[in-house]
PDB file of N, CA and C in Angstrom:
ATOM      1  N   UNK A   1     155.624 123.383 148.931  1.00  0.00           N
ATOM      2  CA  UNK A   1     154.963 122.102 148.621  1.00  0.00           C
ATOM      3  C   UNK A   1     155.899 121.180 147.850  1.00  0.00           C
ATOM      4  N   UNK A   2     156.214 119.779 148.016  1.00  0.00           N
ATOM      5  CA  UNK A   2     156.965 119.145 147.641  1.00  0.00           C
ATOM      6  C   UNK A   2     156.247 118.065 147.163  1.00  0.00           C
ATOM      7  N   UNK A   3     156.460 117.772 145.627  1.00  0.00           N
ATOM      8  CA  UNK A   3     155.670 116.593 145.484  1.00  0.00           C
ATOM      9  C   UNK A   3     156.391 115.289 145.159  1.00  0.00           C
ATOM     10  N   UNK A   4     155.554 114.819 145.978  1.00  0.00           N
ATOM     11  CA  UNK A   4     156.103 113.055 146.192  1.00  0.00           C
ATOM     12  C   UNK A   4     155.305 112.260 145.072  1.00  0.00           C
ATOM     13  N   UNK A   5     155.796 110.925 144.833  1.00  0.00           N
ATOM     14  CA  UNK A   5     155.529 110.337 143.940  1.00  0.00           C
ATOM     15  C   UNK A   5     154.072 109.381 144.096  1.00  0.00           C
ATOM     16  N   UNK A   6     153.720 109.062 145.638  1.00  0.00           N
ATOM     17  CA  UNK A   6     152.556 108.800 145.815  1.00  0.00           C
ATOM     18  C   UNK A   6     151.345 109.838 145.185  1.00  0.00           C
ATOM     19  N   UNK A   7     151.480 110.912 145.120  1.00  0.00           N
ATOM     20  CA  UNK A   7     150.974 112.165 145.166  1.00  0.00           C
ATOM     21  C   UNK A   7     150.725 112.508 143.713  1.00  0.00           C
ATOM     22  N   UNK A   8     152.154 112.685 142.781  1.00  0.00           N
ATOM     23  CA  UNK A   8     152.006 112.838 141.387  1.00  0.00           C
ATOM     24  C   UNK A   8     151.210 112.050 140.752  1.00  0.00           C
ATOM     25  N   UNK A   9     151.604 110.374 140.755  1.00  0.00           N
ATOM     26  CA  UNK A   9     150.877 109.287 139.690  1.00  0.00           C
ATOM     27  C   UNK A   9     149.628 109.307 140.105  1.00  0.00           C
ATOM     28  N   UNK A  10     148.818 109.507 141.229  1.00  0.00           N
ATOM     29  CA  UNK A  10     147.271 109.338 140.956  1.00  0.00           C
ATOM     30  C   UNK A  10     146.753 110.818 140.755  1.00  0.00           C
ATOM     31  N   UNK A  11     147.300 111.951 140.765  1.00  0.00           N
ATOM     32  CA  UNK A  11     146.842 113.011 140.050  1.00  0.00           C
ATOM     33  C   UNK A  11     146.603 112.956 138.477  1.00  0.00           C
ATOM     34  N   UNK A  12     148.192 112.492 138.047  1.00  0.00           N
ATOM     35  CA  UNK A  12     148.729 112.494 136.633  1.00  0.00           C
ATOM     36  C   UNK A  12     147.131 111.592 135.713  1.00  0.00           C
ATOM     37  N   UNK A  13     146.761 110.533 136.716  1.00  0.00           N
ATOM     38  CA  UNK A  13     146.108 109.136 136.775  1.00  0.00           C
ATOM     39  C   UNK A  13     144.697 109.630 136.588  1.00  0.00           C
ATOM     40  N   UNK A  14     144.069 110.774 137.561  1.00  0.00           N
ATOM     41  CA  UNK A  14     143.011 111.283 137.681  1.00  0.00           C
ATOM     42  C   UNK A  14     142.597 112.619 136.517  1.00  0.00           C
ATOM     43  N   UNK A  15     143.300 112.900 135.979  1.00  0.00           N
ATOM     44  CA  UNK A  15     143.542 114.078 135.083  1.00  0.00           C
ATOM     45  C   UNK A  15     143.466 113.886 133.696  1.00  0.00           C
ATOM     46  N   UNK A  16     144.001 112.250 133.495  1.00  0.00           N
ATOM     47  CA  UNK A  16     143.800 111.373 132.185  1.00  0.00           C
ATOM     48  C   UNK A  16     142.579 111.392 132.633  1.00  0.00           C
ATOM     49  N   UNK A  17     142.326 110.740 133.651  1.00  0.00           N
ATOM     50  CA  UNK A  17     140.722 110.049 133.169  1.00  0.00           C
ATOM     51  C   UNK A  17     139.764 110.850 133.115  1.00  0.00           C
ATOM     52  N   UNK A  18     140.167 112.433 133.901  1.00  0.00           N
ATOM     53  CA  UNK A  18     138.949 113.177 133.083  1.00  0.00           C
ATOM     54  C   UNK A  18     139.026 114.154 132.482  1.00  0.00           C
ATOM     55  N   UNK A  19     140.446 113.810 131.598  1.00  0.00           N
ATOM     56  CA  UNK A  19     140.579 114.604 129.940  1.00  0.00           C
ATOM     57  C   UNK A  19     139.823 113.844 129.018  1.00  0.00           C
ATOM     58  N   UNK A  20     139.693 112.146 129.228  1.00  0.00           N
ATOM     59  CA  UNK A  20     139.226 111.199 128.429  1.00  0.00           C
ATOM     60  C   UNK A  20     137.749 111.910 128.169  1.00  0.00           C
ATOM     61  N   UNK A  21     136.842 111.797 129.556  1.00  0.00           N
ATOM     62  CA  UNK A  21     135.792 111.690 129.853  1.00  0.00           C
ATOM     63  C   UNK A  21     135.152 113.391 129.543  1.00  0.00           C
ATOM     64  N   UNK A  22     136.232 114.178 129.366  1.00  0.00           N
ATOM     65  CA  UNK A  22     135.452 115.574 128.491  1.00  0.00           C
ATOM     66  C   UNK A  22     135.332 115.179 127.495  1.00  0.00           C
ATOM     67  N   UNK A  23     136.686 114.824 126.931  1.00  0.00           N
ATOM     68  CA  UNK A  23     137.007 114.467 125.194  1.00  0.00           C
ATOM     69  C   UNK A  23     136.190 114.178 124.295  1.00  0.00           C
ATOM     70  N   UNK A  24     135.922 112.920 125.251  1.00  0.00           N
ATOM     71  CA  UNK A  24     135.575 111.637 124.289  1.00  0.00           C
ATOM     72  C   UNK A  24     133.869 111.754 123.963  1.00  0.00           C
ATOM     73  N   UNK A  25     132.787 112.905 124.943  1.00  0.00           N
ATOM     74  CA  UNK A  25     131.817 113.058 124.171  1.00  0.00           C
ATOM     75  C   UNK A  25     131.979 113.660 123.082  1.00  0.00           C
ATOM     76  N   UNK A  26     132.934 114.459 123.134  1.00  0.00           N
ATOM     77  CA  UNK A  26     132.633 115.449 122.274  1.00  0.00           C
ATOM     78  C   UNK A  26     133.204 115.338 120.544  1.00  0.00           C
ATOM     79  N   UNK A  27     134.055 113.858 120.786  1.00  0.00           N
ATOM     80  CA  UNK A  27     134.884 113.319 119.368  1.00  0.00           C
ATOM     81  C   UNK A  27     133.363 112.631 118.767  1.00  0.00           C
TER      82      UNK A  27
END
């Protein structure tokens, strides 16, 4: 598997937004 850069930034992108969205009830 080779990862391309289309591929990385909306993972990287999707992974923030639902580290936020556990997080942030719980702060």
């Amino acid at each position: 598997m080779k990862i391309d850069k289309d591929v990385l930034i909306p993972r990287t992108l999707v992974a923030a937004i639902i580290a936020v969205l556990v997080i942030a009830p719980n702060v």
